[in-house]
Protein backbone atom coordinates (compact mmCIF):
# COMPACT_ATOMS: atom_id res chain seq x y z
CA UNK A 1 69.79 -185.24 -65.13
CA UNK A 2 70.05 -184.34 -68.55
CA UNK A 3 66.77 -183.96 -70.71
CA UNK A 4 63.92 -184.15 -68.00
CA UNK A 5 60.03 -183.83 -67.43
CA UNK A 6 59.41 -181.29 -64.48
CA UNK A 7 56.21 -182.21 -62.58
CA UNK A 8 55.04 -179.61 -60.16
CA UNK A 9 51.94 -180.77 -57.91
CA UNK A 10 50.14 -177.71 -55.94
CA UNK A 11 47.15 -177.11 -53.78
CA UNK A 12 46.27 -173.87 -54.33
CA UNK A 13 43.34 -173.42 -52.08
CA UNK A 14 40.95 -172.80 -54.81
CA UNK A 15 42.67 -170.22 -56.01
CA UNK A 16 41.42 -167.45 -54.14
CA UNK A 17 45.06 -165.53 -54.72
CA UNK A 18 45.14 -165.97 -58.33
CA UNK A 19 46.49 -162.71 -59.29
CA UNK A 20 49.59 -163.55 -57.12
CA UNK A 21 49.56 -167.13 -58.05
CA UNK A 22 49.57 -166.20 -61.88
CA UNK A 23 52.35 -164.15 -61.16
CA UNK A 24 54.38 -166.73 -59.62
CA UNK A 25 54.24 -168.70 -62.07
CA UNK A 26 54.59 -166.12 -65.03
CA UNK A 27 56.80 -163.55 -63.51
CA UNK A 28 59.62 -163.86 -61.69
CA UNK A 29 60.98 -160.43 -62.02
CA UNK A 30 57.49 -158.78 -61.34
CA UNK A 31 56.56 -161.11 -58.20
CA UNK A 32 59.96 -160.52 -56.25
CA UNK A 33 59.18 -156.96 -56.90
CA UNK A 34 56.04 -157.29 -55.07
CA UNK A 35 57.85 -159.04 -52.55
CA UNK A 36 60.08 -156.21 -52.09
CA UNK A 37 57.29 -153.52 -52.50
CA UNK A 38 55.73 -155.32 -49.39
CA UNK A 39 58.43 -155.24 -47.65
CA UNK A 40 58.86 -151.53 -48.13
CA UNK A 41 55.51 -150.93 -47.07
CA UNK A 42 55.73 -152.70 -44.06
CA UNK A 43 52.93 -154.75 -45.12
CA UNK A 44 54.79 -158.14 -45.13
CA UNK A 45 57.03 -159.41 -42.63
CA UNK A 46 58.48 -162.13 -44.55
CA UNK A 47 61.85 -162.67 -44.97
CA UNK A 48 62.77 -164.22 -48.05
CA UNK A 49 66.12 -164.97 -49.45
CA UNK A 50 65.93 -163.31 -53.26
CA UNK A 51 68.25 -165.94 -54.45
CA UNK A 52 66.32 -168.89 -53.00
CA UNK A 53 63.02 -166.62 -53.87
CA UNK A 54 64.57 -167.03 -57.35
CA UNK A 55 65.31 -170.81 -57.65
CA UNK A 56 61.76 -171.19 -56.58
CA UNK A 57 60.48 -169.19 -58.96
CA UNK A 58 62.40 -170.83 -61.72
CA UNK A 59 61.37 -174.37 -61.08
CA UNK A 60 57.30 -173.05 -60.95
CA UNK A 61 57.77 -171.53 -64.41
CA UNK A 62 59.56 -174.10 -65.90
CA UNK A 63 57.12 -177.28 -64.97
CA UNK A 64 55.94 -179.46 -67.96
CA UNK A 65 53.07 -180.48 -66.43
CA UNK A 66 51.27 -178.61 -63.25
CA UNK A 67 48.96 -180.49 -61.07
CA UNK A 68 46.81 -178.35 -59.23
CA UNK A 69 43.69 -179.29 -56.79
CA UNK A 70 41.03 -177.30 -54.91
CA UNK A 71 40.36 -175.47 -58.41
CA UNK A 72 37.39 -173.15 -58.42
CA UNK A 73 35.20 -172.64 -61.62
CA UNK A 74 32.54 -169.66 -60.99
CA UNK A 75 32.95 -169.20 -57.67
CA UNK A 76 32.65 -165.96 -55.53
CA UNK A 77 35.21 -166.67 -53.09
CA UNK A 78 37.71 -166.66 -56.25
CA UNK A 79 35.77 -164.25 -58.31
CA UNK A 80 34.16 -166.82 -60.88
CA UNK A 81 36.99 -167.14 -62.34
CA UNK A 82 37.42 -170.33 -64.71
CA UNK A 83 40.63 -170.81 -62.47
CA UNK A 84 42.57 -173.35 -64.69
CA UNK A 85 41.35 -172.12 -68.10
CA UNK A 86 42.95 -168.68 -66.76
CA UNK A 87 46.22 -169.84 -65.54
CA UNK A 88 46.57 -172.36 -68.73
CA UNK A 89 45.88 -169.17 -70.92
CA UNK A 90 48.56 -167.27 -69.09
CA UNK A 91 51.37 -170.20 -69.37
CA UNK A 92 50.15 -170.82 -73.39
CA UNK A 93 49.51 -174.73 -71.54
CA UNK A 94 46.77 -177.57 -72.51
CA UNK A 95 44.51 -178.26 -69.60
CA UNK A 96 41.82 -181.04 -68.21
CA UNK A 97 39.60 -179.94 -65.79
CA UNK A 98 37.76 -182.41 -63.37
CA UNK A 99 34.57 -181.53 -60.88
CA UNK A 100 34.54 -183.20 -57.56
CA UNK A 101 31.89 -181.25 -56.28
CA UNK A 102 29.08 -178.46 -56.91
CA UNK A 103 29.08 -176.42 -54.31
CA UNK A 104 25.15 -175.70 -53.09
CA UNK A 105 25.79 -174.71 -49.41
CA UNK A 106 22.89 -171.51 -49.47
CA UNK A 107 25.47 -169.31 -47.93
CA UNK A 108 27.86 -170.12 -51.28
CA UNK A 109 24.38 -170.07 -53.84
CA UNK A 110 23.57 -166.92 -51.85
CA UNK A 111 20.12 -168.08 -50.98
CA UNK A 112 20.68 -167.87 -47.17
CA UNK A 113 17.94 -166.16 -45.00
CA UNK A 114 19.65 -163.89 -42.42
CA UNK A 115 15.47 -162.70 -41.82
CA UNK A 116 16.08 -163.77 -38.20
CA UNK A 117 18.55 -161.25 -37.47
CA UNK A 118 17.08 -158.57 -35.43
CA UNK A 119 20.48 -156.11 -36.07
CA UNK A 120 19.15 -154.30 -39.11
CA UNK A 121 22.62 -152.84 -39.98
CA UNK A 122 23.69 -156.67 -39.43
CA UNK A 123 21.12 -158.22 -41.08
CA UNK A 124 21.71 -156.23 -44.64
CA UNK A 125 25.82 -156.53 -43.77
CA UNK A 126 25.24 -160.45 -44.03
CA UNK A 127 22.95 -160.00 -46.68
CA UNK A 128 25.73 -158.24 -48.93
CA UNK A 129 28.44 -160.40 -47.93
CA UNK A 130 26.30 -163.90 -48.97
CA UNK A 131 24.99 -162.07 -51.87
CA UNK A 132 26.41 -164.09 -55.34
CA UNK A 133 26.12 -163.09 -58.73
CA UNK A 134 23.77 -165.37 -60.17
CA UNK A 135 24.30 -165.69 -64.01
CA UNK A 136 28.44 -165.85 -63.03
CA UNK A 137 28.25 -168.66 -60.69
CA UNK A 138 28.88 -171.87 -61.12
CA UNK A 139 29.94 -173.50 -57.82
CA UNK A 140 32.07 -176.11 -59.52
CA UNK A 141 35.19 -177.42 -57.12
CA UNK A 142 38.15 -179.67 -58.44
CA UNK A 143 41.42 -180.51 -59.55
CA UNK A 144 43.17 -179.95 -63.15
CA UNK A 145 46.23 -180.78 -65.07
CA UNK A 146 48.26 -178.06 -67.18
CA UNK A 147 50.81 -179.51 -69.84
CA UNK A 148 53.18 -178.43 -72.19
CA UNK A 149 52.66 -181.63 -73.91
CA UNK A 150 49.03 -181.91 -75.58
CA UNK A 151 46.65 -184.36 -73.28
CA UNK A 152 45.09 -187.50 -74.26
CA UNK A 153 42.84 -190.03 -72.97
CA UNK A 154 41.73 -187.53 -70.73
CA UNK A 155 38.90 -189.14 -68.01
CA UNK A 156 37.35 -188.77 -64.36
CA UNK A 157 37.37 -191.45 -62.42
CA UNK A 158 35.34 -190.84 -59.42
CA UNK A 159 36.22 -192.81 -56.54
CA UNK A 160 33.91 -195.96 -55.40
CA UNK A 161 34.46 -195.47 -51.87
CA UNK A 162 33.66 -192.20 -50.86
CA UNK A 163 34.91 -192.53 -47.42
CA UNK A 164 32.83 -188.65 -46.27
CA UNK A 165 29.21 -187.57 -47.51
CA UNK A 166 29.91 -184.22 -48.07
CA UNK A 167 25.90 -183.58 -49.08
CA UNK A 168 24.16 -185.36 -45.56
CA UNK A 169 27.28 -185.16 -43.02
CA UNK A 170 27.72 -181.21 -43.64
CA UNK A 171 24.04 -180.58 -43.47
CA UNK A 172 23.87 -182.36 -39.86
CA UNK A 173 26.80 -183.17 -37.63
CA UNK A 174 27.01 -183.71 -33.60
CA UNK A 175 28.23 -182.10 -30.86
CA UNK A 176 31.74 -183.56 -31.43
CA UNK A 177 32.17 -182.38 -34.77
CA UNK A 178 31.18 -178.80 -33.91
CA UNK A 179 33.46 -178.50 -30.70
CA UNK A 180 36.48 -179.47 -32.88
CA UNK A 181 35.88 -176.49 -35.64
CA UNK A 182 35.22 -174.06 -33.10
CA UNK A 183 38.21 -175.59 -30.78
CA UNK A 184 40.43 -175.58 -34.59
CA UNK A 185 39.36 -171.86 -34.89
CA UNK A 186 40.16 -170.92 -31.16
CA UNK A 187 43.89 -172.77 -31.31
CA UNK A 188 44.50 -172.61 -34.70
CA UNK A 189 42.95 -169.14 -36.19
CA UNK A 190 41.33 -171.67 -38.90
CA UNK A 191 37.57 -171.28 -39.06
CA UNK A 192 36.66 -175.25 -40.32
CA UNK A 193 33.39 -173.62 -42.24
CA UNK A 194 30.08 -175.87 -43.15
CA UNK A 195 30.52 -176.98 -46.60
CA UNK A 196 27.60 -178.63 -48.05
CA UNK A 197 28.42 -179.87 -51.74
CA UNK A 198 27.46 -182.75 -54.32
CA UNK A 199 29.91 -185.20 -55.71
CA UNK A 200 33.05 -186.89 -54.08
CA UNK A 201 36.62 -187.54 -54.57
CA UNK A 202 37.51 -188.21 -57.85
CA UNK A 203 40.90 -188.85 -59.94
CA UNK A 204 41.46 -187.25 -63.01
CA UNK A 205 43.80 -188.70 -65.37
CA UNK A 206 45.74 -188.06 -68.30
CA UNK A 207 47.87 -189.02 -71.06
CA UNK A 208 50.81 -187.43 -72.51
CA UNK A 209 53.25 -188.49 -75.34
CA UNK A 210 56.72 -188.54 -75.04
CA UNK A 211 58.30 -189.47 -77.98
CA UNK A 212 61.79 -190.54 -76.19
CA UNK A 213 60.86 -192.70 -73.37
CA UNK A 214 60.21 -196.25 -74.71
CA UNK A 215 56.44 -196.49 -74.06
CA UNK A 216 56.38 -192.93 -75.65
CA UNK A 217 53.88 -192.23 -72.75
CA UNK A 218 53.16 -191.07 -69.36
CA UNK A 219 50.67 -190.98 -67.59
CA UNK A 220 49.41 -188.22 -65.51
CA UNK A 221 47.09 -189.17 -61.88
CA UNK A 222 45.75 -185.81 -60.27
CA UNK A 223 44.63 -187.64 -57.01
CA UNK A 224 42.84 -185.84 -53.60
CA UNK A 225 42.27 -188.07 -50.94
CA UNK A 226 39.60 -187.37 -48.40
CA UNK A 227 40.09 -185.18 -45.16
CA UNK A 228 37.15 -185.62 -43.19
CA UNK A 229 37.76 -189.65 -42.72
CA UNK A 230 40.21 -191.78 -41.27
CA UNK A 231 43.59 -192.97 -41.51
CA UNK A 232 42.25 -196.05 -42.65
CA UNK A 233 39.67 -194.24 -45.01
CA UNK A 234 42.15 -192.81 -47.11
CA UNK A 235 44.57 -195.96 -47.04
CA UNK A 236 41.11 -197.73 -48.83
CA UNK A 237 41.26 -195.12 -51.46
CA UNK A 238 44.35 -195.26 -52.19
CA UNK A 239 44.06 -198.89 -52.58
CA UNK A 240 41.49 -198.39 -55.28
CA UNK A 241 43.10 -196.20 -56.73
CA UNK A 242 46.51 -197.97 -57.00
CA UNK A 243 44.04 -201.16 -58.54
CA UNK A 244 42.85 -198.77 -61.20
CA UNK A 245 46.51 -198.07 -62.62
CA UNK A 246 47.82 -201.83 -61.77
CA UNK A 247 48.05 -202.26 -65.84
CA UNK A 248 49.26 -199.31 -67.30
CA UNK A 249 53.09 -200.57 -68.69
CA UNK A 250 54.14 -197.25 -69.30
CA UNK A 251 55.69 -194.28 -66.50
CA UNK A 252 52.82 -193.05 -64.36
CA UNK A 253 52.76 -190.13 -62.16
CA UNK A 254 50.47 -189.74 -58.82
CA UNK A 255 50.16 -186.64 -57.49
CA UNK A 256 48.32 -184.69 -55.06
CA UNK A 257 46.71 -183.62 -51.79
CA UNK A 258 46.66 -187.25 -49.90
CA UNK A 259 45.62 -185.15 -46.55
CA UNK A 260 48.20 -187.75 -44.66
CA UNK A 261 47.51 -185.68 -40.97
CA UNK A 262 47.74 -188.73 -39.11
CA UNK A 263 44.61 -187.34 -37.23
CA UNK A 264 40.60 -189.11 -37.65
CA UNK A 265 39.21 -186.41 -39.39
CA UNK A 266 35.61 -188.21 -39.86
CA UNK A 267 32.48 -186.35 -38.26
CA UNK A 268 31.45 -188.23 -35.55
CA UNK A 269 28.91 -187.64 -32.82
CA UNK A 270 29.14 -187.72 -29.33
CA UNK A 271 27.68 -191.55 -28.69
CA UNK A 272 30.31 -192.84 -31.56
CA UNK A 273 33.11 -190.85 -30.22
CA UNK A 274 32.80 -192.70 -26.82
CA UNK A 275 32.25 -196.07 -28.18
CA UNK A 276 35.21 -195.81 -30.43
CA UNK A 277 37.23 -195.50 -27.29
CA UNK A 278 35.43 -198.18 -25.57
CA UNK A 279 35.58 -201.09 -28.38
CA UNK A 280 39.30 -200.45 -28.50
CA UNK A 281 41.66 -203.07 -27.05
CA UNK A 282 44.59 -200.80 -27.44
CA UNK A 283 42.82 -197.83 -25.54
CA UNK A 284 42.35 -200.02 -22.27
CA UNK A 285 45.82 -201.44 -23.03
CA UNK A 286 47.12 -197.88 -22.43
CA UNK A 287 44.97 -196.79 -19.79
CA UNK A 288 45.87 -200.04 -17.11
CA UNK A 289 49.44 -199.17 -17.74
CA UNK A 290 48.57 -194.86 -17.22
CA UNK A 291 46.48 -195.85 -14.12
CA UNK A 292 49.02 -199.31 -12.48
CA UNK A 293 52.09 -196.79 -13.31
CA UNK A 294 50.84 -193.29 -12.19
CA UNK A 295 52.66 -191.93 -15.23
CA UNK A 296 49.42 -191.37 -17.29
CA UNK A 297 50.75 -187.71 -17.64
CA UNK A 298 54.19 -188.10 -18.80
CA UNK A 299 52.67 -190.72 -21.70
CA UNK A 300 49.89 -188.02 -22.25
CA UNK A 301 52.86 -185.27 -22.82
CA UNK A 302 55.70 -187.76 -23.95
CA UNK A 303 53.00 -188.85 -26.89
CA UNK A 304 52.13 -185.75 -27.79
CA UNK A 305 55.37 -184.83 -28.12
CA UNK A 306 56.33 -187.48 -30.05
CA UNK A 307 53.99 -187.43 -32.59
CA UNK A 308 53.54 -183.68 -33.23
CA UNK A 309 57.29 -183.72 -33.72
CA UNK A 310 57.78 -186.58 -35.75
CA UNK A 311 55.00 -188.05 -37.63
CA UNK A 312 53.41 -184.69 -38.83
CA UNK A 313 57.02 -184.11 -40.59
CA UNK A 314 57.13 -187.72 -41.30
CA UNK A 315 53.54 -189.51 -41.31
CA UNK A 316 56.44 -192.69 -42.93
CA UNK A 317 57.87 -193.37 -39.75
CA UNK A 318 57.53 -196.38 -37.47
CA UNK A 319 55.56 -196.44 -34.36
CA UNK A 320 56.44 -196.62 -31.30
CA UNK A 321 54.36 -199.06 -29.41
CA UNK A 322 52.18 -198.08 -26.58
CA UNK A 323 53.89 -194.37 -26.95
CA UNK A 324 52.75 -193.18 -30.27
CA UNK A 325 51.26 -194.90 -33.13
CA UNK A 326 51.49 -193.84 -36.74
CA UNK A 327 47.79 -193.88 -37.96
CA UNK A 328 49.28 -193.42 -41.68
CA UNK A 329 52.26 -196.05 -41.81
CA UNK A 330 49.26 -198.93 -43.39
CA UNK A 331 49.42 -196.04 -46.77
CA UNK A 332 53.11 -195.94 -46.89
CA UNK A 333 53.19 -199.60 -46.26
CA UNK A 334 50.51 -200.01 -49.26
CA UNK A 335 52.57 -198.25 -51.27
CA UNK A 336 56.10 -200.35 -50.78
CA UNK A 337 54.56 -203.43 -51.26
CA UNK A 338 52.76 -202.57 -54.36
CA UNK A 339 53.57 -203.95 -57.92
CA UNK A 340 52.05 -203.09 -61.39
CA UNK A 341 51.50 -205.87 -63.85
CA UNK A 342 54.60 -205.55 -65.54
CA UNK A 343 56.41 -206.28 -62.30
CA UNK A 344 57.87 -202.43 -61.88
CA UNK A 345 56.90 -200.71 -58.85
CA UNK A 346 56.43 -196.92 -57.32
CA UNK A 347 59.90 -195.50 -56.62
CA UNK A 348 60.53 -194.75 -53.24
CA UNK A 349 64.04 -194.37 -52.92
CA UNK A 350 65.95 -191.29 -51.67
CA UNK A 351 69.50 -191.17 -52.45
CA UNK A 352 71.54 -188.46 -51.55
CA UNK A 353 72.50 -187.55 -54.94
CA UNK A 354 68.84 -186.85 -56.46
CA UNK A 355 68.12 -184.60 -53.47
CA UNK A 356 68.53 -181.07 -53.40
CA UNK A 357 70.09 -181.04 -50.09
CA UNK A 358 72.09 -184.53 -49.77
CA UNK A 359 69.92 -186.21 -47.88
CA UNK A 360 68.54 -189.67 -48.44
CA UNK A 361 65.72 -192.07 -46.89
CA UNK A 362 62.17 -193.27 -48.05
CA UNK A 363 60.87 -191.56 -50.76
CA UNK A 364 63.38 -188.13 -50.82
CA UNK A 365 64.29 -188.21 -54.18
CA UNK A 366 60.68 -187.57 -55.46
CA UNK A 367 59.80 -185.47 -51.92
CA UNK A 368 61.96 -183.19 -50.69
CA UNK A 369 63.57 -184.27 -47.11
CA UNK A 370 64.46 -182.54 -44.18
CA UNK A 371 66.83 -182.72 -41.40
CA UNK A 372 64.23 -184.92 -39.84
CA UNK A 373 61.27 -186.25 -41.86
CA UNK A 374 60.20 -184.28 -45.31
CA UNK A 375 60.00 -180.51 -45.71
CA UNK A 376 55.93 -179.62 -44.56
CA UNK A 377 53.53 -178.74 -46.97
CA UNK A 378 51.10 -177.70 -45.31
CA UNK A 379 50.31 -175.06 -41.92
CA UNK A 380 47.44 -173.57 -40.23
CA UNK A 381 47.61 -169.39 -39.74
CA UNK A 382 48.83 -169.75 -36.26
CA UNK A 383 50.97 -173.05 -35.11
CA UNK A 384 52.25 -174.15 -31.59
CA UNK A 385 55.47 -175.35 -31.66
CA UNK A 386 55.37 -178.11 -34.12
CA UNK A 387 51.62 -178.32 -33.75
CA UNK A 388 50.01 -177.48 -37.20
CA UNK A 389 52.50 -178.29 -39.77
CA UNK A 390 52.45 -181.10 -42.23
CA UNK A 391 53.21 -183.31 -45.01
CA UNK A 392 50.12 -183.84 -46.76
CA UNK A 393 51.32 -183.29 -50.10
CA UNK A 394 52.99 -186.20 -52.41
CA UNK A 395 54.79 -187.41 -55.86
CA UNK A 396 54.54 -190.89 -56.37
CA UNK A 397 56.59 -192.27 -59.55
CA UNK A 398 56.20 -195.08 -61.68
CA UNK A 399 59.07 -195.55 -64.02
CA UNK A 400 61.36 -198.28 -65.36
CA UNK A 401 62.03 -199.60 -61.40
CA UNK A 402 61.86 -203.47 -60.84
CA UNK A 403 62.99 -205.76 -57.93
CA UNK A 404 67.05 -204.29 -57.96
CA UNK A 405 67.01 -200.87 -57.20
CA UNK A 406 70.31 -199.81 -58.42
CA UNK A 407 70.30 -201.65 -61.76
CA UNK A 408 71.92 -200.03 -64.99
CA UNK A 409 68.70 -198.59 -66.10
CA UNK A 410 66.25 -198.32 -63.65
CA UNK A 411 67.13 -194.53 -62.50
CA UNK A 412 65.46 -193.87 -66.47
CA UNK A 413 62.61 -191.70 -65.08
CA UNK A 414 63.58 -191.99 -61.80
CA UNK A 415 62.30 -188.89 -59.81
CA UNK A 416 65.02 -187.08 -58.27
CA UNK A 417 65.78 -183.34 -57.11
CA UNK A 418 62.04 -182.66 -55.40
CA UNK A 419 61.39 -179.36 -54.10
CA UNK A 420 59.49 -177.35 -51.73
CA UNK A 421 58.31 -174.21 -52.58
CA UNK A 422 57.72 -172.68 -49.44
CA UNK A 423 59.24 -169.68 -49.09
CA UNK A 424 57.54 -168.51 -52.71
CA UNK A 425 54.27 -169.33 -50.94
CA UNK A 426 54.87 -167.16 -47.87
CA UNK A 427 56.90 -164.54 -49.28
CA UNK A 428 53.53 -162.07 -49.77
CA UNK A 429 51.63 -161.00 -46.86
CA UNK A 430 48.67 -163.12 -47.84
CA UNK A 431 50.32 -166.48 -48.93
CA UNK A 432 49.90 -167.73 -52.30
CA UNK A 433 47.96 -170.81 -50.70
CA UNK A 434 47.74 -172.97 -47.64
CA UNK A 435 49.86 -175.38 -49.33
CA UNK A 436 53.41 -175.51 -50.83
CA UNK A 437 53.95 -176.38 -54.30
CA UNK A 438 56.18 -179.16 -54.82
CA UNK A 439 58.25 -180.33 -58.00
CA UNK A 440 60.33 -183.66 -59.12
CA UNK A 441 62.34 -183.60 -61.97
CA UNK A 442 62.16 -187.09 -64.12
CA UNK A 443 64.60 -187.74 -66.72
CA UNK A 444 63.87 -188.60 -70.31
CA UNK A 445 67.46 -191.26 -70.88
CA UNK A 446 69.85 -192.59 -68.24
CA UNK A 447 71.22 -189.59 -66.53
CA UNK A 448 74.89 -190.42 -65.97
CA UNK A 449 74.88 -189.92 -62.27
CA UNK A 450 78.25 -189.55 -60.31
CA UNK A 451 78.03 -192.20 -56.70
CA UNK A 452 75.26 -194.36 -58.44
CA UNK A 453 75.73 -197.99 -59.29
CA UNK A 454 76.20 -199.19 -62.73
């Protein structure tokens, strides 16, 4: 590639393992010792390659720029640290720091009553574990950029459209909404807690100056799109937020979170739940065929099947009419058919010669592929089958790329050689996060590529 900027975007779960985290990203030598001290111990059950374990290791401490979200400030739950201003001591990096939301849930504040607890011995063991210490918290939630470079124009641009009111929906939700968090924690092992919080979804974005590219600047998007909404919700905040960078002339890098499960994560109650299903055409559709076929079981299980295998891998892949739909093909389509002032537009190519593993299709040579769809991201504790494991995380890459996509000069910043760290994330036996970091390397000139067009 020759002289390159390394990007590495990570969701690190508000950084609730920071000592480990810190060490990934500081200490190769000293974390695959822990891995191996684990593994002595009997306390992890991971097996992880050392070589591989290396390589991962190597990309995390040699990123130019980290993108991190779910970033704690003065939080119990990741010991009030000042997450980023720790980790950006640690790596000697500049840092930008952007709030989505203060935290003022009374069980986080530690104001909850437990006084109706009869249990003495449980009343003061729910007392201790809400308890907070009050001059150290904070209760500040976001995301941050780290850079080797220095950072300027830094700014937080919160979104318009908040597609979730994290302050009035968590304080009140139906019956719906709590069957699926305690159905999530029964199947899954993932308790979906009450989080009440001020603020929204916000992007924070920065510049940095690099004297070689032409512009001599990139710029820097630490996006995280909203869970609890739908497909749809997210594809009209990524709209705004592709309208917000639509005249920047220089490279531009989006990355983050996008929460691309495919699934309606909106609270809903129990009345709108039903008349979703009954204002849709495409419901009825289905069910006449289930019902004038008698194979309303085989569809059930052939569409289940279907989707947990292929869209949670691959939330870009076509639906299949009637079978399985892909709720998040409108983002991906979004983002092909989108074009900056300057005519260039976001790089989604994959060829087999910027990947890591030869493989090529849609966007693999700024997200790593797999044999089928993209390397997951993200899993819950316990998974069935496919069930549980997805790509949620994303690199999007503005660089030099117009209308021809093999032209002399438009692989000048094209990503290439993504990565996904997931085998440094599970190789403890409490992962580093519930997310994989991923990386993209973007080069600085031409890289003279072997099999590309001139």
């Amino acid at each position: 590639m020759g002289p390159s900027l390394r990007i590495v975007e990570w969701n690190i779960e508000r950084g609730a393992e920071f000592d480990a985290i810190k060490l990934s990203l500081t200490d190769k030598d000293g974390f695959i010792a822990k891995v191996h001290s684990e593994a002595a111990n009997n306390t992890s059950t991971a097996k992880v390659d050392d070589q591989v374990l290396s390589a991962q290791m190597d990309v995390l401490q040699s990123a130019d720029v980290l993108v991190l979200n779910e970033v704690d400030w003065g939080m119990k739950r990741s010991d009030y640290r000042a997450v980023v201003k720790d980790l950006a001591d640690a790596l000697k990096m500049n840092w930008a720091y952007g709030v989505e939301f203060v935290e003022v849930d009374p069980k986080v504040l530690g104001t909850q009553s437990f006084a109706n607890v009869e249990n003495e011995a449980e009343r003061k063991e729910l007392d201790e574990l809400f308890s907070t210490d009050k001059p150290r918290l904070l209760a500040l939630h976001g995301n941050a950029i780290l850079s080797r470079y220095p950072l300027r124009d830094v700014k937080l641009v919160p979104f318009k459209y908040q597609a979730y009111d994290w302050y009035n929906g968590e304080k009140k939700y139906g019956a719906v909404e709590a069957g699926k968090r305690k159905g999530a924690s029964l199947v899954f092992g993932e308790e979906i807690v009450r989080e009440v919080r001020r603020g929204g979804r916000t992007n924070l974005i920065a510049t940095i100056d690099v004297p070689d590219l032409p512009g001599r600047q990139v710029t820097i998007v630490a996006a995280h799109l909203e869970n609890r909404t739908t497909p749809k919700g997210r594809v009209k905040e990524a709209d705004e937020l592709l309208d917000m960078i639509r005249p920047i002339s220089h490279p531009v890098v989006v990355a983050g979170d996008m929460n691309t499960t495919g699934q309606d994560g909106s609270v809903m109650s129990i009345k709108s739940s039903v008349l979703k299903k009954v204002n849709n055409p495409a419901f009825w559709a289905t069910q006449g065929i289930k019902y004038a076929t008698g194979v309303g079981l085989v569809m059930d299980v052939a569409s289940f099947g279907f989707k947990t295998t292929k869209f949670q891998g691959d939330p870009t892949a076509s639906a299949v009419p009637l079978l399985a739909a892909n709720p998040e093909q409108g983002f991906f389509k979004d983002l092909k058919k989108y074009r900056f002032d300057d005519g260039t537009r976001l790089d989604l190519r994959g060829d087999a010669e910027l990947s890591v593993n030869d493989r090529e299709g849609t966007l693999g040579n700024s997200n790593e592929r797999a044999s089928k769809g993209f390397v997951t991201t993200f899993a819950l504790p316990r998974t069935i089958a496919a069930v549980g494991k997805f790509r949620l995380d994303w690199i999007f890459v503005k660089g030099y790329l117009k209308e021809e996509p093999k032209t002399a000069d438009s692989y000048r910043f094209a990503p290439g050689f993504a990565r996904t760290m997931n085998e440094a994330n599970q190789a403890l036996s409490e992962p580093l996060s519930d997310h994989a970091a991923i990386s993209v390397d973007l080069p600085i000139t031409q890289p003279a590529l072997l099999g590309l067009k001139k």
